[in-house]
Protein backbone atom coordinates (compact mmCIF):
# COMPACT_ATOMS: atom_id res chain seq x y z
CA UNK A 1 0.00 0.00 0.00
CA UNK A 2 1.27 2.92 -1.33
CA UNK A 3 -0.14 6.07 0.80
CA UNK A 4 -1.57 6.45 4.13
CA UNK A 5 -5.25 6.86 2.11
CA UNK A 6 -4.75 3.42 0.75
CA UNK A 7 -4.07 1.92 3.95
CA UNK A 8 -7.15 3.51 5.08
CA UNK A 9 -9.25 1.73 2.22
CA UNK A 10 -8.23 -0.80 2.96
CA UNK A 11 -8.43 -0.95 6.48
CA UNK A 12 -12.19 0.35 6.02
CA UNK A 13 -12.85 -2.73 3.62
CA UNK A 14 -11.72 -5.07 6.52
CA UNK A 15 -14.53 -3.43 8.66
CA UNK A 16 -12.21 -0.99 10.94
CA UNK A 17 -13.11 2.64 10.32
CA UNK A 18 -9.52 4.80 10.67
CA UNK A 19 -9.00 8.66 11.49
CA UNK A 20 -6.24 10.45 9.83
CA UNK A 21 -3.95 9.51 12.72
CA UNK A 22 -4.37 5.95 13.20
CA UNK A 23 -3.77 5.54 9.34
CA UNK A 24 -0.78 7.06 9.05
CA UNK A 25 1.00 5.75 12.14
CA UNK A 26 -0.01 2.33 10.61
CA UNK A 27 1.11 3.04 7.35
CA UNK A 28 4.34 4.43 8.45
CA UNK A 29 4.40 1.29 10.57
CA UNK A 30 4.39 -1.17 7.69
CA UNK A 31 6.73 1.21 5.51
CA UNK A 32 9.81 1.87 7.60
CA UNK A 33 9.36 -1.78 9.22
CA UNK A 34 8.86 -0.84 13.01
CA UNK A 35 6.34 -1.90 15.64
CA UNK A 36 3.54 0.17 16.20
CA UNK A 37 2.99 1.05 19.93
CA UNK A 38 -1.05 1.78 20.52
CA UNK A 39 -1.81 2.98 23.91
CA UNK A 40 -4.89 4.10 24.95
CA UNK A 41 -8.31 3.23 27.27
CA UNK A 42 -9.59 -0.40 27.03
CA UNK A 43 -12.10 -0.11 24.34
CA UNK A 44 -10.79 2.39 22.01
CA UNK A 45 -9.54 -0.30 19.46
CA UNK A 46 -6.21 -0.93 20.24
CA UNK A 47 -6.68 -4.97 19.52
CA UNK A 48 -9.47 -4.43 16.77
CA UNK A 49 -6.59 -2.60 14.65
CA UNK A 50 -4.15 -5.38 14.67
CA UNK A 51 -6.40 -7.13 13.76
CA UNK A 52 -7.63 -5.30 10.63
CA UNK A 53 -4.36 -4.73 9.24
CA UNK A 54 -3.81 -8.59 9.30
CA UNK A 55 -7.20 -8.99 7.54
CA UNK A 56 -6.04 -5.67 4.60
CA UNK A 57 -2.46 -6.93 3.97
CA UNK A 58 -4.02 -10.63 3.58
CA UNK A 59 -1.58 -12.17 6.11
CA UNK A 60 -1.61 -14.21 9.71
CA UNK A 61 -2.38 -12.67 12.65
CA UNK A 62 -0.23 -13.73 15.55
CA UNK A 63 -1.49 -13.25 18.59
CA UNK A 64 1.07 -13.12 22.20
CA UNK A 65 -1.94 -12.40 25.28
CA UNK A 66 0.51 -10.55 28.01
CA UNK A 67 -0.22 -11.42 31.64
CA UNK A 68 1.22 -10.94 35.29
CA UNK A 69 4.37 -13.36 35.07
CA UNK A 70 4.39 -14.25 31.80
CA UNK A 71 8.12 -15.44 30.86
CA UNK A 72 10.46 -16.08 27.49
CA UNK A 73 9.23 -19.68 27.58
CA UNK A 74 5.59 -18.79 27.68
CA UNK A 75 6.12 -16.26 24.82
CA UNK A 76 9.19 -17.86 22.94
CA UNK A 77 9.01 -21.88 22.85
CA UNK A 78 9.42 -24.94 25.13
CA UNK A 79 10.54 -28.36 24.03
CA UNK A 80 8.18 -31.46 23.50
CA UNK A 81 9.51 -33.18 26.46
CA UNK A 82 7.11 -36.05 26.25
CA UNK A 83 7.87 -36.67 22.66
CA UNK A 84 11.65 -36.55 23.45
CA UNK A 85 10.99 -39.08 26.42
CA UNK A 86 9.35 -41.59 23.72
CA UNK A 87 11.76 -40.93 21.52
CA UNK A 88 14.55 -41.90 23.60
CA UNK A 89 12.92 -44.67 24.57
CA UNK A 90 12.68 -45.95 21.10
CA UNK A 91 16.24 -45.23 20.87
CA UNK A 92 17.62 -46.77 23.36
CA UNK A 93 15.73 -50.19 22.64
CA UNK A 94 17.58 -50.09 19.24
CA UNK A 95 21.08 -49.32 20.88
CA UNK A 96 21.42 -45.63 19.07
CA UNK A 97 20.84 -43.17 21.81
CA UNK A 98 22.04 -39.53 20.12
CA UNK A 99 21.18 -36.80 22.71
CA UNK A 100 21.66 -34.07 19.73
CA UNK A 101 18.68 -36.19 18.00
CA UNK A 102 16.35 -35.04 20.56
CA UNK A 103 17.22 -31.18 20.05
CA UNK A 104 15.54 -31.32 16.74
CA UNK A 105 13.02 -28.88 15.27
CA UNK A 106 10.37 -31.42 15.25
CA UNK A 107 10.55 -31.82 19.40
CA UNK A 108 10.49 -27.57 19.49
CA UNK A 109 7.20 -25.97 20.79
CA UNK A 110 6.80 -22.96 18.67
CA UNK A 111 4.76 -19.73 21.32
CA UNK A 112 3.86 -16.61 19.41
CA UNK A 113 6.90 -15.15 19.28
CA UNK A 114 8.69 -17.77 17.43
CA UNK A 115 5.76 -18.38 15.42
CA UNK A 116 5.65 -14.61 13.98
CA UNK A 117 9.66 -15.20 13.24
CA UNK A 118 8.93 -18.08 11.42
CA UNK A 119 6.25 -17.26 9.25
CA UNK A 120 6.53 -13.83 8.35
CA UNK A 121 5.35 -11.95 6.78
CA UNK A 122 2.46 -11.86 9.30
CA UNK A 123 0.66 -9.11 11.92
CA UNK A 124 2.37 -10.03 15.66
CA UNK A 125 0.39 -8.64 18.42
CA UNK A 126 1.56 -8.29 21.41
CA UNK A 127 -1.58 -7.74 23.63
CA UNK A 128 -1.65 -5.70 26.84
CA UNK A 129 2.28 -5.38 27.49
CA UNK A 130 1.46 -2.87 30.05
CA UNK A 131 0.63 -6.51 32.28
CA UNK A 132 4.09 -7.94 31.61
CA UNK A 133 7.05 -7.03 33.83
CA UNK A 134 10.14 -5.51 33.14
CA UNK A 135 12.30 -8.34 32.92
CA UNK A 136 10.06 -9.45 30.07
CA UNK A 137 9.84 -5.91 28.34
CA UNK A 138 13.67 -6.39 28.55
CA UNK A 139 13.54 -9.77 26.70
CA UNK A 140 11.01 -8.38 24.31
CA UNK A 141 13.01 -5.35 23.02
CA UNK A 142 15.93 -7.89 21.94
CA UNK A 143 13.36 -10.11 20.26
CA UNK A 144 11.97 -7.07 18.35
CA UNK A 145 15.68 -5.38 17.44
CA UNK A 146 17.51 -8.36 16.16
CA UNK A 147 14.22 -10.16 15.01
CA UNK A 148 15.65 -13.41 15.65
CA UNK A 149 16.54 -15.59 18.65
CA UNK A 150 18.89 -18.32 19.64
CA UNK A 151 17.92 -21.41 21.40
CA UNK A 152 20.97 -22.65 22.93
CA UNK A 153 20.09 -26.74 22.05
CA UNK A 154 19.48 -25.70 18.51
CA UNK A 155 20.92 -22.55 17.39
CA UNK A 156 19.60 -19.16 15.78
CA UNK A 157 16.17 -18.57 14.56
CA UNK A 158 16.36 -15.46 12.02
CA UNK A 159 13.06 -13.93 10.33
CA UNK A 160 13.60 -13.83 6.81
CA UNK A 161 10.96 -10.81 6.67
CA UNK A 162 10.30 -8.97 9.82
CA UNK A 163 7.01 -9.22 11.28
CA UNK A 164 4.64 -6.16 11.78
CA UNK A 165 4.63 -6.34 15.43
CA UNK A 166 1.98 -4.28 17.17
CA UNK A 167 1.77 -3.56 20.87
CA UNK A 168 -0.82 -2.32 22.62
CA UNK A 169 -1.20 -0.78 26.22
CA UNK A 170 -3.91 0.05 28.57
CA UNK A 171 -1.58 2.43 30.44
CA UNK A 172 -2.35 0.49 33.73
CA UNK A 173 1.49 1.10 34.09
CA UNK A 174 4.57 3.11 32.41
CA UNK A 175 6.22 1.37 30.18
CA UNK A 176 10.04 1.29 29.87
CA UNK A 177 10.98 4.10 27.29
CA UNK A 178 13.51 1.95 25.78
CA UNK A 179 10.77 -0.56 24.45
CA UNK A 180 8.93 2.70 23.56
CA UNK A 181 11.70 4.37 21.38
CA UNK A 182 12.35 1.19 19.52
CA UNK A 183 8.44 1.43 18.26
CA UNK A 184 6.39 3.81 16.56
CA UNK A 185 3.34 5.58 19.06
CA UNK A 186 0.01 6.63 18.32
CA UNK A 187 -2.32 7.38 21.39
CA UNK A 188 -6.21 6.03 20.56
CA UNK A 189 -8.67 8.37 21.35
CA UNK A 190 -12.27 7.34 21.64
CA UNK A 191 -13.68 7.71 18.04
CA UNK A 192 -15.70 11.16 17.50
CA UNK A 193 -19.63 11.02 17.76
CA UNK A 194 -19.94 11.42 14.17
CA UNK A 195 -17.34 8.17 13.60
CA UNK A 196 -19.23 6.12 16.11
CA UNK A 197 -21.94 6.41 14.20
CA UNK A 198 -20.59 5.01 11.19
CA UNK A 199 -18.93 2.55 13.22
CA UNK A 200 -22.30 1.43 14.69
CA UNK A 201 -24.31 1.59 11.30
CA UNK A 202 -21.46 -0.13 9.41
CA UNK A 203 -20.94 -3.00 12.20
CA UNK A 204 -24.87 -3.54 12.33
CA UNK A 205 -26.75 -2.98 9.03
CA UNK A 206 -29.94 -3.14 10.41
CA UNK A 207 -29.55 -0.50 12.89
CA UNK A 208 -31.87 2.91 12.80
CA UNK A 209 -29.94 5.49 11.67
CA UNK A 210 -31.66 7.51 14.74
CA UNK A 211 -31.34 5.12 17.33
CA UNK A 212 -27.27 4.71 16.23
CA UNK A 213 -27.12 8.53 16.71
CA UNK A 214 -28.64 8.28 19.87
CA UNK A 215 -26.77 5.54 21.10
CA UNK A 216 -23.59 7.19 20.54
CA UNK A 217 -24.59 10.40 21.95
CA UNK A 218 -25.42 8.65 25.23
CA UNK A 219 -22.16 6.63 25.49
CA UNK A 220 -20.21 10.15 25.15
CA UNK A 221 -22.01 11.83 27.69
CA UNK A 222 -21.37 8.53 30.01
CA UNK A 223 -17.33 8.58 28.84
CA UNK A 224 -17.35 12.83 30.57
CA UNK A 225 -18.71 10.57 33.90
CA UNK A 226 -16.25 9.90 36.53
CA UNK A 227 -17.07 6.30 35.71
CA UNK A 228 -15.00 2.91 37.40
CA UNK A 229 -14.98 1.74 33.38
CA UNK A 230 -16.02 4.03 30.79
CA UNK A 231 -17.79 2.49 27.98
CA UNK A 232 -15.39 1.32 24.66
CA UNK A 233 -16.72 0.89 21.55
CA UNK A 234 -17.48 -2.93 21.79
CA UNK A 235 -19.72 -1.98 24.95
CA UNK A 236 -21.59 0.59 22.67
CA UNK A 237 -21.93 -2.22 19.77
CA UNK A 238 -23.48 -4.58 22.52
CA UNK A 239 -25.88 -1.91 23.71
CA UNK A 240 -27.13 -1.16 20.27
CA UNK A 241 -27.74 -4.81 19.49
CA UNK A 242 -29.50 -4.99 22.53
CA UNK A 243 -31.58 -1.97 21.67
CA UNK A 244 -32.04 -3.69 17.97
CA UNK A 245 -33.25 -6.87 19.86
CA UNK A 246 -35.80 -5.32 22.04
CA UNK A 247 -37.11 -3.31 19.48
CA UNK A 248 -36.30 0.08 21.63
CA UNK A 249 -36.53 3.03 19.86
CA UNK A 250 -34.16 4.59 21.88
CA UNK A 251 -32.14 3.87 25.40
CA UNK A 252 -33.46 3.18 28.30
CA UNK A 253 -31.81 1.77 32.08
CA UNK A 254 -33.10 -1.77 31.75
CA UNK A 255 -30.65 -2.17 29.26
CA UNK A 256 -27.59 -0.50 31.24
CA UNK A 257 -26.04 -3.69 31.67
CA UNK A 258 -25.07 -4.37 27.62
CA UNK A 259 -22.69 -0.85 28.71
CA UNK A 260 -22.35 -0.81 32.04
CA UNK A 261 -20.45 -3.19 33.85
CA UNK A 262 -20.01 -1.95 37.28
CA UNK A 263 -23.27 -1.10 39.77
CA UNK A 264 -21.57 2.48 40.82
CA UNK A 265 -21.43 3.40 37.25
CA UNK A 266 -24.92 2.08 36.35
CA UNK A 267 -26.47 4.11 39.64
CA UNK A 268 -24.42 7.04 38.27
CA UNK A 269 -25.97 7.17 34.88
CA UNK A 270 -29.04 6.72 35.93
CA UNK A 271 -29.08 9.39 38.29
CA UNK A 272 -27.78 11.77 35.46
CA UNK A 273 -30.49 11.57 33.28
CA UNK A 274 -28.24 10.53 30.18
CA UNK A 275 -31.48 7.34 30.18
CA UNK A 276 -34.68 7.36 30.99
């Protein structure tokens, strides 16, 4: 793709609806080869991106889910130990036990890491590294600067083509700026009133133009709440099919909990007058 506009095609044509700045960091992503670092609120389509950009450059998506404690051998690979064990076995009853034998590619484990290495060209996501620690933040800046690793029982594993690695962040925590200089950052705003819209009409055909509008309107006057967890996009996608399903020409509270997911927040809204 050729411009930031094209990327944006097609990007809209695998059903995610880019501003200006999303398509460009992207673009610039996939052009000078360097990971894209989204940060933002939960909800403002951090994941849905990655995912889109897998779907309009027609390649895998890789997925790598960070969590409190995850480690290289979660993220990088493991061997097949019970496989080796059988295999030894075998060997041994025929007299031709060969240790390097069981260090072989076909006893390796292959975790999202070395998956995206070895079959790039593909979309890597790297999923809420905000939850990871900073030994592993240290562990994946090497992975992402050399793109390549070395397993000490088998030797180096070198991406032919980098992947397009994409972190995201919920900014639960800072960080390290080293991880953050090696990437490209865009900062995800919730998506304008107008953009919801289309995001609402375009995700669900069937939707009332009026109720979409309303919809929207309502889950940006809950976002300027002092809410425990404002309302993402998905949340406003759920309400509206619940609206759809009802039949509800417009919202209402018994329906709070397709947005809402905490009883403060619902008790807020209510007593705001945002529903009836």
């Amino acid at each position: 793709m050729d411009s930031p506009e094209e990327l944006a095609s097609g990007l809209d044509r695998a059903g995610y609806l880019p501003d200006g700045g999303v398509a460009t960091a992207a673009f610039l992503a996939v052009r000078m080869g360097r990971p894209l670092f989204l940060e933002g609120e939960p909800g403002t389509g951090k994941t849905s991106l990655a995912l889109a950009l897998a779907k309009a450059m027609n390649v895998p998506l890789i997925r790598l889910q960070c969590h409190e404690g995850i480690d290289a051998t979660q993220a990088l690979y493991d061997w097949d130990y019970p496989r080796q064990l059988m295999h030894l076995r075998v060997l041994e009853t025929r007299g031709e036990v060969d240790e390097a034998s069981l260090y072989t590619r076909r006893f390796l484990l292959a975790r999202p890491l070395l998956q995206a290495l070895e079959n790039a060209p593909c979309v890597l996501l790297v999923d809420e590294i905000d939850r990871a620690d900073d030994e592993f933040e240290a562990f994946l800046l090497e992975v992402l600067s050399e793109n390549a690793v070395s397993i000490p029982e088998f030797g180096e594993i070198r991406a032919t083509t980098p992947p397009l690695t994409v972190l995201t962040s919920n900014r639960t925590r800072e960080v390290h700026d080293a991880l953050k200089r090696r990437c490209l950052y865009h900062w995800l705003e919730h998506p304008s009133l107008g953009r919801e819209v289309a995001i609402l009409r375009r995700t669900l055909p069937g939707l009332d133009e009026r109720l979409a509008v309303k919809v929207a309107e309502a889950v940006h006057r809950m976002r300027g709440l002092d809410l425990l967890k404002p309302p993402g996009v998905a949340e406003s996608l759920d309400w509206a099919r619940a609206l759809q399903a009802l039949g509800h020409t417009e919202p209402d509270a018994t329906t709070l909990g397709a947005v809402l997911k905490y009883r403060e927040d619902a008790d807020r809204v209510i007593g705001s007058t945002i529903v009836g």
